[in-house]
C-alpha atoms as a PDB file:
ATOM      1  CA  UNK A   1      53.187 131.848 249.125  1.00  0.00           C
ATOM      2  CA  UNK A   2      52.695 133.174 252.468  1.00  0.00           C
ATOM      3  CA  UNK A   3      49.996 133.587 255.259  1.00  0.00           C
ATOM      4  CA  UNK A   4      48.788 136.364 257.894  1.00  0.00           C
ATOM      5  CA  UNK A   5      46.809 135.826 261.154  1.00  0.00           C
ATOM      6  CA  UNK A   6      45.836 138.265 264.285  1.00  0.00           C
ATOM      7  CA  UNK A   7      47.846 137.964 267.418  1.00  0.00           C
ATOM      8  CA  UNK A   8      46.306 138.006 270.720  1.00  0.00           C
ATOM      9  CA  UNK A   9      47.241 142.040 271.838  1.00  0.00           C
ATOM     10  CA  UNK A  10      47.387 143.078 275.741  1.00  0.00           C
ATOM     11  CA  UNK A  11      45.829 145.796 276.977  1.00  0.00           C
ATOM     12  CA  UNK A  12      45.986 149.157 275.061  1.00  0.00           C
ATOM     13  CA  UNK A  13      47.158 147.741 272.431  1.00  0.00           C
ATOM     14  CA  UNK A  14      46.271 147.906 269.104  1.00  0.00           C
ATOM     15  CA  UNK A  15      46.043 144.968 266.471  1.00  0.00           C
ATOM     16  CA  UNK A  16      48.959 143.157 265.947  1.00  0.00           C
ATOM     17  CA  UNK A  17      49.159 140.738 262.801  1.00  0.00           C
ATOM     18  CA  UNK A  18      51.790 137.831 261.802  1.00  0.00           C
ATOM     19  CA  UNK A  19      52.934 137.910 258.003  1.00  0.00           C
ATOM     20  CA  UNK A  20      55.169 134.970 256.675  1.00  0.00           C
ATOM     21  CA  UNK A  21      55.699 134.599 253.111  1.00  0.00           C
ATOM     22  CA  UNK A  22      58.025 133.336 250.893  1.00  0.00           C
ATOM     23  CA  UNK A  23      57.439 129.723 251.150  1.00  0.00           C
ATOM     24  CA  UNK A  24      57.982 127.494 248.327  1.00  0.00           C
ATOM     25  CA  UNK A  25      54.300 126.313 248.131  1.00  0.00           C
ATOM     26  CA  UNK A  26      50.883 126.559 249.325  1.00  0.00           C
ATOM     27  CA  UNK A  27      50.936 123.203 251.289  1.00  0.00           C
ATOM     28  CA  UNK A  28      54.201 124.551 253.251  1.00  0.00           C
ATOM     29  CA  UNK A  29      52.329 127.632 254.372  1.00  0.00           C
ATOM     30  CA  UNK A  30      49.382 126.008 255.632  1.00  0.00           C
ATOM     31  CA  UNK A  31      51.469 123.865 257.406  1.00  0.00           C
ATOM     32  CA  UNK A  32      53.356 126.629 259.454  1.00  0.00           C
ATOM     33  CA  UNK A  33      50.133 129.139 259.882  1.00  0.00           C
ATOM     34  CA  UNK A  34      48.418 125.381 261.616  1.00  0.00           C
ATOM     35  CA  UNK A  35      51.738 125.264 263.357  1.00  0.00           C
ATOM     36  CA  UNK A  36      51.496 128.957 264.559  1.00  0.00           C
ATOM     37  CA  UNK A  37      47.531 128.520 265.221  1.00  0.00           C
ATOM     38  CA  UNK A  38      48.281 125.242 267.910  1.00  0.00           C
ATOM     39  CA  UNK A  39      50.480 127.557 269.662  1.00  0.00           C
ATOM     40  CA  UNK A  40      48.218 129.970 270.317  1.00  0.00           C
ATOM     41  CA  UNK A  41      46.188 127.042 271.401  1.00  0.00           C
ATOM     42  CA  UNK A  42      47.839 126.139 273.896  1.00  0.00           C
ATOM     43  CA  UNK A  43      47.319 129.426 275.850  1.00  0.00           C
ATOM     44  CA  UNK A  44      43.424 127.553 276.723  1.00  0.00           C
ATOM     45  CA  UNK A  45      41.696 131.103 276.945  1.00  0.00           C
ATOM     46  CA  UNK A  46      44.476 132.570 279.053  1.00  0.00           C
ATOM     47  CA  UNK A  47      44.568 135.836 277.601  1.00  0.00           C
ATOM     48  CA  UNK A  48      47.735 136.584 278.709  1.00  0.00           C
ATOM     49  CA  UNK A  49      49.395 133.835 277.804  1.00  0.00           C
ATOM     50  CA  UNK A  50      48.147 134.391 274.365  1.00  0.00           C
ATOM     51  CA  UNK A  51      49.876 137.812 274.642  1.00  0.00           C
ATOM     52  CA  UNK A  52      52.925 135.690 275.237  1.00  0.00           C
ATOM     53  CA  UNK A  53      52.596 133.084 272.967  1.00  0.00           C
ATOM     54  CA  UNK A  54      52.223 136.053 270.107  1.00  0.00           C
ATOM     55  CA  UNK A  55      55.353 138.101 271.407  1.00  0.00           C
ATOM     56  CA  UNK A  56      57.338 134.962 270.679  1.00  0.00           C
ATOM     57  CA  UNK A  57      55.572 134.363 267.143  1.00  0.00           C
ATOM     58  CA  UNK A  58      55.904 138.136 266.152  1.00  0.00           C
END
């Protein structure tokens, strides 16, 4: 099981994705791609600390 979900990208660049996978089920994926979707979250619309957030997650 895994999951993928866009990262916030700066300026110039292009699309930048975050792949997990080998989890042992479904419900343990979800959990981690909610996890990684409050932390970008937390940025409030702050587009660059979005950028942040991502570089930490990727």
């Amino acid at each position: 099981m895994g999951y993928q979900i866009e990262l916030p990208v700066r300026p110039q660049q292009t699309r930048r994705q975050l792949r997990r996978s080998g989890f042992d089920s479904r419900d343990t994926a979800t959990s981690e791609l909610r996890h990684a979707r409050g932390l970008l979250e937390l940025a409030d619309g702050d587009t660059n600390l979005a950028a942040q957030i991502g570089d930490l997650r990727g």
